[in-house]
Protein backbone atom coordinates (compact mmCIF):
# COMPACT_ATOMS: atom_id res chain seq x y z
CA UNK A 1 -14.93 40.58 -28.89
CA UNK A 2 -14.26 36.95 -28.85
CA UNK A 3 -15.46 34.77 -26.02
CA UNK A 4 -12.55 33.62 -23.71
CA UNK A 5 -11.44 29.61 -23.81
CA UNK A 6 -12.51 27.93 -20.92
CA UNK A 7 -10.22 25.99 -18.44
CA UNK A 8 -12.79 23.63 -15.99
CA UNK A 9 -10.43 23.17 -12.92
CA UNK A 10 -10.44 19.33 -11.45
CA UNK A 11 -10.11 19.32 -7.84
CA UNK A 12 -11.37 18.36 -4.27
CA UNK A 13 -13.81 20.67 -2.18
CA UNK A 14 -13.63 21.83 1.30
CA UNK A 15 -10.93 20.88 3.59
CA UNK A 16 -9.54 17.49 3.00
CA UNK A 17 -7.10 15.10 5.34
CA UNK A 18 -3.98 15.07 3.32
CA UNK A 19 -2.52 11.90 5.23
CA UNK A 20 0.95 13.80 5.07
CA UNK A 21 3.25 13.29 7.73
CA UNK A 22 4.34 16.28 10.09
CA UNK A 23 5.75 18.99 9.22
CA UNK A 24 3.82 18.70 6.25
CA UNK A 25 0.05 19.70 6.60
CA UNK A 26 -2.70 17.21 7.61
CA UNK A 27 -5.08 19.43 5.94
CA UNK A 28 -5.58 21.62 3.28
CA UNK A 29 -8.48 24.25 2.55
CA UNK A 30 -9.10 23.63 -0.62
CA UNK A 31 -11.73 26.18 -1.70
CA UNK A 32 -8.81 28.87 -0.13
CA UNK A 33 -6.58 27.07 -2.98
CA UNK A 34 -9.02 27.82 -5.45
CA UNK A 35 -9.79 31.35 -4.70
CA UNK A 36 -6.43 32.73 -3.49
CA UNK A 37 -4.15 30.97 -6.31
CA UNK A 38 -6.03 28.60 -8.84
CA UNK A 39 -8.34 31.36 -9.91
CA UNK A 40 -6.06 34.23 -10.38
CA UNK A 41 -3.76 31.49 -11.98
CA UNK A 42 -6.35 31.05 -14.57
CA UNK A 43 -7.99 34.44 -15.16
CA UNK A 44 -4.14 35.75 -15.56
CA UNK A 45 -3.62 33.64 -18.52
CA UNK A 46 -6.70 34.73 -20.45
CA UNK A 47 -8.88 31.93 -19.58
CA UNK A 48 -12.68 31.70 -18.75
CA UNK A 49 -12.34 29.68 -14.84
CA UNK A 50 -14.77 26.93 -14.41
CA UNK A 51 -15.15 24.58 -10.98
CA UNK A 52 -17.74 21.95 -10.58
CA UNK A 53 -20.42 22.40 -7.75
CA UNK A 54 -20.90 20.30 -4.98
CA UNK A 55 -24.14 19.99 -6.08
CA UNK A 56 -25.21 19.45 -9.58
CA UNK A 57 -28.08 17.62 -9.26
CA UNK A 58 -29.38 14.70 -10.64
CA UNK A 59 -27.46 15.34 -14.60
CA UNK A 60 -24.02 15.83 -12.61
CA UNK A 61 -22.00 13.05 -14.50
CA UNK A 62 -23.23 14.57 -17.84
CA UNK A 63 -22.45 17.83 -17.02
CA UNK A 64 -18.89 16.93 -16.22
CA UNK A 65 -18.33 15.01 -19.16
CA UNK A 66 -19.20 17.67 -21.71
CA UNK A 67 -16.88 20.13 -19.25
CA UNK A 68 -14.13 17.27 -19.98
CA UNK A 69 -14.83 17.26 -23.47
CA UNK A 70 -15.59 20.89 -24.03
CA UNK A 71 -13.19 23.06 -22.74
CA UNK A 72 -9.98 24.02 -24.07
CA UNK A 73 -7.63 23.44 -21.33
CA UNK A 74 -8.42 21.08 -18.18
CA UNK A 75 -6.55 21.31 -15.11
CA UNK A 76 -6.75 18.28 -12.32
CA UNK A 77 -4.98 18.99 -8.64
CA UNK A 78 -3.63 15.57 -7.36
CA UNK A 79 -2.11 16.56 -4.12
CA UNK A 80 -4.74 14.21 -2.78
CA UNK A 81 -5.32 10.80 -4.26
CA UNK A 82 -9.27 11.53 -4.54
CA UNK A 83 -11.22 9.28 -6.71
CA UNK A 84 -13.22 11.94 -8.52
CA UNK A 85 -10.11 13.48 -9.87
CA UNK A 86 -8.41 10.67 -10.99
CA UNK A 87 -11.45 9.21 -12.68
CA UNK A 88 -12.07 12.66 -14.53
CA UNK A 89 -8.26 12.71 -15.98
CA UNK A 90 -8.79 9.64 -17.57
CA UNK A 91 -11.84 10.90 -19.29
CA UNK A 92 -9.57 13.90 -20.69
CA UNK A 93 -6.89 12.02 -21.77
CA UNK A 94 -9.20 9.84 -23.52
CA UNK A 95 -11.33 12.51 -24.87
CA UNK A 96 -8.35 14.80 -26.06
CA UNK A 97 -5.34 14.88 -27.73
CA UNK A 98 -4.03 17.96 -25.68
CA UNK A 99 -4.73 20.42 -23.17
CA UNK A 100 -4.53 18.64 -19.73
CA UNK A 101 -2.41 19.65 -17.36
CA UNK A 102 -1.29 17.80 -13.89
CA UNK A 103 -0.43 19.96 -10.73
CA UNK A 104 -0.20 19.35 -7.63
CA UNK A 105 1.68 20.48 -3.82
CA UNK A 106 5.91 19.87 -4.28
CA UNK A 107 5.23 17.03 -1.13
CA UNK A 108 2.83 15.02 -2.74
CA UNK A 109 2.88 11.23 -3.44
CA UNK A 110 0.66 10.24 -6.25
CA UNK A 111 -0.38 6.80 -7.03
CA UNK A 112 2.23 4.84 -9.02
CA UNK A 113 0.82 5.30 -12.73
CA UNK A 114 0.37 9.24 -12.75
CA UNK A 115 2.98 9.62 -10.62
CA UNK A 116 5.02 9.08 -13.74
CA UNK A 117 3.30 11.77 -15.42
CA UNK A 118 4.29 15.26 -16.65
CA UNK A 119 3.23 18.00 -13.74
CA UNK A 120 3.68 21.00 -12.81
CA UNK A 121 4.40 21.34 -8.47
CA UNK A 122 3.97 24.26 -5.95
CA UNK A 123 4.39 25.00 -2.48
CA UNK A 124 2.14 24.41 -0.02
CA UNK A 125 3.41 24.54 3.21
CA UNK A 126 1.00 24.72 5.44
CA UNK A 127 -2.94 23.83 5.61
CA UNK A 128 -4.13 27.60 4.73
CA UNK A 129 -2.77 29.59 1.61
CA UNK A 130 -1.15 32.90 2.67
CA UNK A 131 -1.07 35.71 0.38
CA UNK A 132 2.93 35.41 0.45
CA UNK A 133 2.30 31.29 -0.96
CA UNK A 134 -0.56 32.55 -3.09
CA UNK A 135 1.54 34.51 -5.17
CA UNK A 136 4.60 32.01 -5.53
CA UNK A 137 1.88 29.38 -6.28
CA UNK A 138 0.55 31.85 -9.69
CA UNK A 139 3.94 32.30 -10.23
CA UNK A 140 5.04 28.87 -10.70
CA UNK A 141 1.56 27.47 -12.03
CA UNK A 142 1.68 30.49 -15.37
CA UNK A 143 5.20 29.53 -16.55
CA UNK A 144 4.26 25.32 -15.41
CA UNK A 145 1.47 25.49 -17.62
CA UNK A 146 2.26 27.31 -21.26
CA UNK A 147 4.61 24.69 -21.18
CA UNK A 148 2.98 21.61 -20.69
CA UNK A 149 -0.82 22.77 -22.23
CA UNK A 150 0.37 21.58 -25.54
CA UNK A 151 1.62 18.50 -24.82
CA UNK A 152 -0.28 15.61 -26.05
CA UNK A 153 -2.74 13.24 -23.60
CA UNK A 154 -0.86 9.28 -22.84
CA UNK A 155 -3.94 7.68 -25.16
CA UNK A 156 -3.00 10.00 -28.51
CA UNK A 157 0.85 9.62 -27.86
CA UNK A 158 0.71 5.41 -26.92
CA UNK A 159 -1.19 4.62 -30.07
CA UNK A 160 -1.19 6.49 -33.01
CA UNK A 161 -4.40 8.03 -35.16
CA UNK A 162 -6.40 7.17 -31.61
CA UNK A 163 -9.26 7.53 -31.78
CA UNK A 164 -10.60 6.80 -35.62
CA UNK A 165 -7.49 5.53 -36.98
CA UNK A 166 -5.36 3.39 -34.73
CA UNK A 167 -2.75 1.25 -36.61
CA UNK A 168 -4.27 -1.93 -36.52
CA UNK A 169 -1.29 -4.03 -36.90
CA UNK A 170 -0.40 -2.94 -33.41
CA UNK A 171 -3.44 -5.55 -32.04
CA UNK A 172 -2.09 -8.64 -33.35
CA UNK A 173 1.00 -7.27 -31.36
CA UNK A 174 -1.43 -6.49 -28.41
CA UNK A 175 -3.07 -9.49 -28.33
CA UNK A 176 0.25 -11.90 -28.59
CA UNK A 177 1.36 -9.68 -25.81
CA UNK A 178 -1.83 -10.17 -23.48
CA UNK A 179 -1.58 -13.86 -24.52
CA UNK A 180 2.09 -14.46 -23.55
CA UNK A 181 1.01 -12.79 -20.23
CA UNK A 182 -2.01 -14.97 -19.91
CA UNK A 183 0.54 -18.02 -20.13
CA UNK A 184 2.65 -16.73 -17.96
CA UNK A 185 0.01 -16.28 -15.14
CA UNK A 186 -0.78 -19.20 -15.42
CA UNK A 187 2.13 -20.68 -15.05
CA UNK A 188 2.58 -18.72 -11.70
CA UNK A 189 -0.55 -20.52 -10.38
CA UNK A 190 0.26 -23.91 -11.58
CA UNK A 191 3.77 -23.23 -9.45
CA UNK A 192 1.29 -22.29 -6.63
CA UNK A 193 -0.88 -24.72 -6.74
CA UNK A 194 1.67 -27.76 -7.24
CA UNK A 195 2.78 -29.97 -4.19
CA UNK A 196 4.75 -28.26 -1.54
CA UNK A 197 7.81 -30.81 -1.69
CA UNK A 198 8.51 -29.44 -6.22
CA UNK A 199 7.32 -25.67 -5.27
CA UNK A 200 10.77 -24.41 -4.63
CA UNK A 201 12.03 -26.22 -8.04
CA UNK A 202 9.36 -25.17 -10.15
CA UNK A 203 9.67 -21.43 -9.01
CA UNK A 204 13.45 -21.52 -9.91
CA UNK A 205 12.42 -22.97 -13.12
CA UNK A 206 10.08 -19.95 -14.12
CA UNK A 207 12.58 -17.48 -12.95
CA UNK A 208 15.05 -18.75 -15.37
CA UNK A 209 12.75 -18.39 -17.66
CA UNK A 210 12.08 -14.83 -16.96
CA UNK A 211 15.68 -13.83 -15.82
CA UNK A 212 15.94 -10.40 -13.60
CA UNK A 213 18.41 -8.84 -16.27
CA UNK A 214 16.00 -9.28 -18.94
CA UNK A 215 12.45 -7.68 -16.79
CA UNK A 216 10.83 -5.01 -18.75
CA UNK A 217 7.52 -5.51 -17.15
CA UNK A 218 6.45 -4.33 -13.60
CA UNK A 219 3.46 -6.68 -13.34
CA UNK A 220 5.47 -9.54 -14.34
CA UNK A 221 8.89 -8.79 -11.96
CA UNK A 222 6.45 -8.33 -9.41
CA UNK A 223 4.97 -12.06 -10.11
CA UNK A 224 8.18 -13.39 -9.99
CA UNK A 225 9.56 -11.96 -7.30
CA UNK A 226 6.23 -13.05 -4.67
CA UNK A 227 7.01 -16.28 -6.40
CA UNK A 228 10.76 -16.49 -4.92
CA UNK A 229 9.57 -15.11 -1.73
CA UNK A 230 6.94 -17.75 -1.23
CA UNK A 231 8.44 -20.60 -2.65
CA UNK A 232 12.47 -20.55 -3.00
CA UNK A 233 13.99 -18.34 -0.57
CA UNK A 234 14.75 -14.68 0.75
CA UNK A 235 17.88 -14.98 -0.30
CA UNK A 236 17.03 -15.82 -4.14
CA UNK A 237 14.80 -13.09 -3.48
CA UNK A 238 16.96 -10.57 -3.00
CA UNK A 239 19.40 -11.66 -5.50
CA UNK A 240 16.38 -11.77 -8.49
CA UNK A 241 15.43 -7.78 -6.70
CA UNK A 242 19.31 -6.73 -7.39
CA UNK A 243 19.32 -7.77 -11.13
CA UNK A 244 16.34 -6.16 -11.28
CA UNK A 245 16.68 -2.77 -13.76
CA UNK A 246 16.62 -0.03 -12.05
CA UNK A 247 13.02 1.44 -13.00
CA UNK A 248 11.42 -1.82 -11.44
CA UNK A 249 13.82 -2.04 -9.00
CA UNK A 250 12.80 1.05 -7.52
CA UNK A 251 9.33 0.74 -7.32
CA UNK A 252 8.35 0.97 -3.38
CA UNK A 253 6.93 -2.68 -3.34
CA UNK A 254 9.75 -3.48 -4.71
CA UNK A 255 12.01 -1.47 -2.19
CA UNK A 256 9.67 -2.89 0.77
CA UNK A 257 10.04 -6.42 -0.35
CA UNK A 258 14.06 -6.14 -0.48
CA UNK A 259 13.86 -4.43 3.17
CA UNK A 260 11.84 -7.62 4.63
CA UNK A 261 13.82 -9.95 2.66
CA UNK A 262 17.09 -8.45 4.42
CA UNK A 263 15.45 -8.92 8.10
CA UNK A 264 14.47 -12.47 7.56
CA UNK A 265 18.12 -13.44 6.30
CA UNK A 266 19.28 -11.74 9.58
CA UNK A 267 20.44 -8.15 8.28
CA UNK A 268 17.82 -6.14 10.75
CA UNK A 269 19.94 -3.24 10.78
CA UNK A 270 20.12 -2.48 7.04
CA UNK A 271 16.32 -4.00 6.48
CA UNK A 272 15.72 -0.93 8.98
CA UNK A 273 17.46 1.69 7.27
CA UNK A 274 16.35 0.53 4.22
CA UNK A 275 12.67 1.11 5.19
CA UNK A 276 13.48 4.59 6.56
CA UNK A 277 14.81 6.01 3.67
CA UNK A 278 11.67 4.74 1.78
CA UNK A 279 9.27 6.26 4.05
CA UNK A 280 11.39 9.80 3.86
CA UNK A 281 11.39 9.33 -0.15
CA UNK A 282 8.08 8.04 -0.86
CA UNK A 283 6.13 8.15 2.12
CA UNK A 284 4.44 6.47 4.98
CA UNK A 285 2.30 3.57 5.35
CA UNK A 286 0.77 1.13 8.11
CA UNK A 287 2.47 -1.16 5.98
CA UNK A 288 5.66 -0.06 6.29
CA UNK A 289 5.83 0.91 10.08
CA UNK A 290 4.62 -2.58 10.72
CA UNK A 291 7.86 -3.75 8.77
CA UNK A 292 9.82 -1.26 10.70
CA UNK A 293 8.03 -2.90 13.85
CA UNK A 294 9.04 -6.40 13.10
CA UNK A 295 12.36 -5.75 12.34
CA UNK A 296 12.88 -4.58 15.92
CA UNK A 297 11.44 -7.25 16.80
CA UNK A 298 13.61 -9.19 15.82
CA UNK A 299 16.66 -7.37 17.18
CA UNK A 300 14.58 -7.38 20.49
CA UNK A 301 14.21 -11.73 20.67
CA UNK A 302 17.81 -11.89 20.43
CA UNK A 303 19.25 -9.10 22.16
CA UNK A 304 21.65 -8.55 24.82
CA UNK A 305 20.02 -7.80 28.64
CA UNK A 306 21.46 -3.99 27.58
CA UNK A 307 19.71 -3.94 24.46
CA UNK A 308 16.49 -5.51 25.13
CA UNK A 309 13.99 -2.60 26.50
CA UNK A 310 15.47 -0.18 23.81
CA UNK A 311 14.34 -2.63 20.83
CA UNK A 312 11.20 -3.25 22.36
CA UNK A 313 10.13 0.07 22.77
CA UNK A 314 10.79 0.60 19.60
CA UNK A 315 8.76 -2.07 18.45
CA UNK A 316 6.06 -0.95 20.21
CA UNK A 317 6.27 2.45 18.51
CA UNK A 318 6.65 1.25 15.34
CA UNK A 319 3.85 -0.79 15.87
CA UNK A 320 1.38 1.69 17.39
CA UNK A 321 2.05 4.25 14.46
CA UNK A 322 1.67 1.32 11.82
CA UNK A 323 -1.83 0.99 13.81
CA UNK A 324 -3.02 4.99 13.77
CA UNK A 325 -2.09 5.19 9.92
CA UNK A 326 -4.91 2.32 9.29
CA UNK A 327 -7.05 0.73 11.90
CA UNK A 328 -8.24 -1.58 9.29
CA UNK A 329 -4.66 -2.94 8.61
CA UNK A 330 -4.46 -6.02 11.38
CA UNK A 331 -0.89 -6.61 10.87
CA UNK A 332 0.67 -3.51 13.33
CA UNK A 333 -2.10 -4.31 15.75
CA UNK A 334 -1.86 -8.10 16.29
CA UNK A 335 1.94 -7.21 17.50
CA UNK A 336 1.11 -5.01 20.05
CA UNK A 337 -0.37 -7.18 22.52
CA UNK A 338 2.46 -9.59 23.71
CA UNK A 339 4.59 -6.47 23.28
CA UNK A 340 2.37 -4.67 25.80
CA UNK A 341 2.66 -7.36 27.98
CA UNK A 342 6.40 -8.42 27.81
CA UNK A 343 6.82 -4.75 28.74
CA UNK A 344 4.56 -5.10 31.43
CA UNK A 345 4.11 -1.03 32.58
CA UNK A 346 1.74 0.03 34.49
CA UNK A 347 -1.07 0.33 31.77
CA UNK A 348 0.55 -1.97 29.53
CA UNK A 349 -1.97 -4.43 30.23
CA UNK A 350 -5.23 -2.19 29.38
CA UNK A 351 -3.15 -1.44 26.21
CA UNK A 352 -2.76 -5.27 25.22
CA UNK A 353 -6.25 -5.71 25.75
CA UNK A 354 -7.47 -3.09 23.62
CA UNK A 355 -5.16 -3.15 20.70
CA UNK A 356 -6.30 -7.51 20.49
CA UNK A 357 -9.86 -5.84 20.12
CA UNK A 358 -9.06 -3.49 17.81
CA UNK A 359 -6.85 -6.36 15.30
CA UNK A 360 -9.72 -8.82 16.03
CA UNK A 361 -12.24 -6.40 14.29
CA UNK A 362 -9.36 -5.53 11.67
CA UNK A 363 -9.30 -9.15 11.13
CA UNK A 364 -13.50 -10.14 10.90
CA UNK A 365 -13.85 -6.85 9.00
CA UNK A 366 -11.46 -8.22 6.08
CA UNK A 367 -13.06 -11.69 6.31
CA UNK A 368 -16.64 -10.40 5.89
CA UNK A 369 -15.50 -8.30 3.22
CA UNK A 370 -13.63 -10.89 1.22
CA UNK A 371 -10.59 -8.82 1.83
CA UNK A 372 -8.48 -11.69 3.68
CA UNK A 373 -5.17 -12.85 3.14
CA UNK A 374 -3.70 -16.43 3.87
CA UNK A 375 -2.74 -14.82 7.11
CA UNK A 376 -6.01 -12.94 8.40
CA UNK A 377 -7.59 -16.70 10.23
CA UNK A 378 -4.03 -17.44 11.84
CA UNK A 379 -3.75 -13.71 13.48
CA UNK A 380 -7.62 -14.48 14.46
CA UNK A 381 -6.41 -17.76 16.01
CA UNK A 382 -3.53 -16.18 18.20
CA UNK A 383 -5.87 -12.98 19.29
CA UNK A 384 -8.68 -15.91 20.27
CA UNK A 385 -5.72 -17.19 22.66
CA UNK A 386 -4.49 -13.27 23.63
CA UNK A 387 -7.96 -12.66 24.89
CA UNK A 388 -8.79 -15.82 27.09
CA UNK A 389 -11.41 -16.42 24.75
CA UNK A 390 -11.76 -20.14 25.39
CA UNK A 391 -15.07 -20.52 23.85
CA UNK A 392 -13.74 -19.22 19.84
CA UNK A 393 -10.42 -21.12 20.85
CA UNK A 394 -12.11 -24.18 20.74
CA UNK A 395 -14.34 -22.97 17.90
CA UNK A 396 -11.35 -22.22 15.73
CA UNK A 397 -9.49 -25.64 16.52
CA UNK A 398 -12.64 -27.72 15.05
CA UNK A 399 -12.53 -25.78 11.70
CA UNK A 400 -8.57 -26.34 12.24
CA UNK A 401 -8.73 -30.04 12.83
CA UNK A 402 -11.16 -29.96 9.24
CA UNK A 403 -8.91 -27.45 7.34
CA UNK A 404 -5.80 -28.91 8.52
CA UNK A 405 -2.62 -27.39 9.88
CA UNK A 406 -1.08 -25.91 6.76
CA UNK A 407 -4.23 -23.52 6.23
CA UNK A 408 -4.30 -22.01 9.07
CA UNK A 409 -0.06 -22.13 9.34
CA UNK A 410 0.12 -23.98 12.40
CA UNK A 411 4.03 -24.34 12.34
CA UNK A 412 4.60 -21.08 12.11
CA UNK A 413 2.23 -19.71 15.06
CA UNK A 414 2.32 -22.64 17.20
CA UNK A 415 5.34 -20.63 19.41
CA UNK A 416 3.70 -17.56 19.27
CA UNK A 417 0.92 -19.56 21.05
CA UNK A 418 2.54 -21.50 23.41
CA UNK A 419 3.95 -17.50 24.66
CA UNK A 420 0.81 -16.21 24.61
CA UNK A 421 -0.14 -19.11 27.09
CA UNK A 422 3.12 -18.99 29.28
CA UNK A 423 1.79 -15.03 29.91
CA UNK A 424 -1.87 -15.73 30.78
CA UNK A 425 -2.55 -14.35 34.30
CA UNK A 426 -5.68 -16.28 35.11
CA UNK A 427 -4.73 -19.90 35.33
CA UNK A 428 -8.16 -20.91 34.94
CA UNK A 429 -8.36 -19.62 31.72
CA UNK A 430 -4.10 -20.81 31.04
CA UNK A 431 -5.26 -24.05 31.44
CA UNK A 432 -8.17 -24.61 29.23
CA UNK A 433 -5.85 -22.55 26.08
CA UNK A 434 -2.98 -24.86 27.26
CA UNK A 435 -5.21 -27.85 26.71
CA UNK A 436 -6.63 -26.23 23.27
CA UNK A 437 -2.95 -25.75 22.55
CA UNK A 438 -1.81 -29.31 23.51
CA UNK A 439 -4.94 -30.73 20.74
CA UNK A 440 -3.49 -28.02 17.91
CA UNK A 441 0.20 -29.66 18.67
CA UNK A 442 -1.59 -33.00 18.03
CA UNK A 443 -2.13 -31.46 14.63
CA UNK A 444 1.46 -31.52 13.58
CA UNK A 445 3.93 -33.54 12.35
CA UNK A 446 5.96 -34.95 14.99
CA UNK A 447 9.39 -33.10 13.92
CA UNK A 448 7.83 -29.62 14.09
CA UNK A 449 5.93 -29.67 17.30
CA UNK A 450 8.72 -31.59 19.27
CA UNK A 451 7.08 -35.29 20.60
């Protein structure tokens, strides 16, 4: 009797957070997965099952790879975007030319690159497998899988006679690719890096250059589009995003940038529905609710007396569940204070208070670990004033008055600072930030802070 070809299943342990968003499940019991449909899956189809062990020991990295290597059909679960999986794919598809097959639950969102990739998807409704699921899971995974086992791995079917014999004429086509790119990034920092006054000029130069219509690269849309939306306009933003073809123009950063580039040329409504639709097709993020946020926001600063609490509740909700989906994300949490406090209910205040604490250590948390953007020291800056911290208020204007305005975007927070003073109940305290605020006005050129 010959021995059985081995499958090694790739997958998390134990119950995992999913991150889903109700009704989907916030869990799933993965080692019920494994016993209940995975392993029938696999034992039905003539296979020999294996799983890795928690605990390997010390030689655990070498025993996986010759699993990876070794057996004759590999399947990875990516209902979860867990880093051990992921990793171990790539080691199949480099190791093999076939015999690697993606599953994973019918809701899940994968990361952008497999995402694109061939796999087969099952129910999983809820957080426990019932027999009833169990079954339709087999089911679907049997017929999924003879089709797909065969099919070759992304390294063998990109480059031809990978590994031993790779064409080699494709790396002078490689490398004049990778070099055009180089030149092009570098382009995109010179534009950066040039005077503010020819930034706006030079960015419309480069698009022309690299026209929407013609975009065949994500990387490089993506480079140009930041570049339109930092330096030209959000209206040549949105214009370079609807030329865009359709595969880039798709892409959810893509999607998001569109949706923010609508609000801040004044069309909340759409930016709004915009954003919900891509949260219902490709899921949720703290980004995204804090875009959602801000775009009711908006509506709320210019609303009618009719209109106003209904925005700004919303806003606030936005906001909040922006803040629960990442505490380390500063950007729904830094909202929420003034919000709390414009609304002014009984609690509101406690709220504001807490939510400042909780961006400020969002915000010192991404500075210590180099993870700061340009706008990280500005939010830090405004929660300073939000909490009556005089002391760090005065801290932060010396480093201003040495960094100058533009670093720490002065013109653009100094109204969000001069509110934040208007609602400070202890006039002790309102004093000392209006006098901090009167030396940061000092700071600017006379046409933007009014003398």
């Amino acid at each position: 009797m010959s021995p059985k070809e081995l499958c090694f299943m790739i997958m998390p342990f134990g119950i995992k957070e999913t991150g889903a968003e109700p009704p989907l499940p916030a869990k799933i019991n993965f080692d019920a997965l494994w016993e209940k449909a995975l392993l029938p899956t696999i034992e039905a189809m003539g296979y020999q099952p294996i799983r890795a062990d928690q605990d390997l020991g010390a030689l655990i990295i070498n025993e996986m790879l010759e699993r990876l290597y070794f057996s004759d059909l590999v399947l990875a679960d990516l209902t979860i975007p867990n880093g051990n999986v992921y990793y171990e794919v790539g080691i199949r598809h480099a190791a093999k030319n076939e015999g690697c097959v993606l599953i994973s639950a019918d809701w899940s969102k994968q990361l952008f690159d497999v995402a694109q990739m061939r796999q087969v998807r099952y129910p999983l409704p809820v957080a426990e497998v019932s027999d009833e699921t169990a079954k339709q899971i087999q089911a679907i995974l049997k017929e999924g899988i003879k089709k797909l086992k065969d099919g070759q791995t992304p390294m063998f079917e990109v480059l031809p006679g990978y590994p031993g014999k790779v064409a080699t004429d494709r790396a002078g086509v490689i490398r004049g690719f990778l070099e055009a790119l180089s030149n092009f990034q570098a382009q995109v920092r010179s534009v950066r890096h040039a005077p503010v006054s020819e930034r706006r000029s030079l960015a419309l130069a480069l698009h022309d250059q690299q026209p929407a219509e013609t975009a065949r690269i994500p990387s490089v849309a993506l480079e140009i589009l930041f570049l339109l939306r930092d330096c030209a306009g959000w209206q040549e933003t949105i214009d370079y995003i609807d030329n865009l073809p359709n595969s880039i123009r798709d892409l959810a950063v893509v999607r998001e940038q569109r949706s923010l580039a609508l609000s801040k040329t004044g069309d909340h409504l759409d930016a709004i529905g915009a954003l919900e639709e891509l949260i219902k097709t490709t899921g949720d993020s703290s980004e995204r609710q804090g875009l959602l946020g801000g775009r009711y926001k908006k509506l709320y600063a210019n609303a009618a007396p009719t209109d106003k609490r209904r925005f700004l509740n919303e806003a606030i909700k936005h906001y909040e569940k922006g803040m629960s989906l990442d505490l380390n994300d500063y950007y729904p949490s830094c909202n929420l204070p003034a919000l709390y406090r414009e609304r002014n209910k009984k609690g509101d205040d406690a709220l504001a208070l807490q939510t400042a604490l909780v961006a400020r250590l969002a915000c010192e948390r991404a500075i210590q670990l180099k993870l700061d953007d340009d706008w990280t020291r500005p939010t830090l800056l405004g929660l300073a004033f939000f909490e009556g911290n005089v002391d760090r208020v005065e801290e932060i204007c010396d480093e201003i008055e040495v960094a100058g305005a533009a670093t720490w975007k002065l013109e653009t927070t100094i109204k969000d600072l001069e509110r934040i003073v208007g609602q400070t109940p202890d006039q002790s305290i309102k004093a000392e930030l209006q006098s901090a605020l009167d030396r940061l006005k000092a700071l600017l050129p006379p046409e933007t802070n009014g003398k």
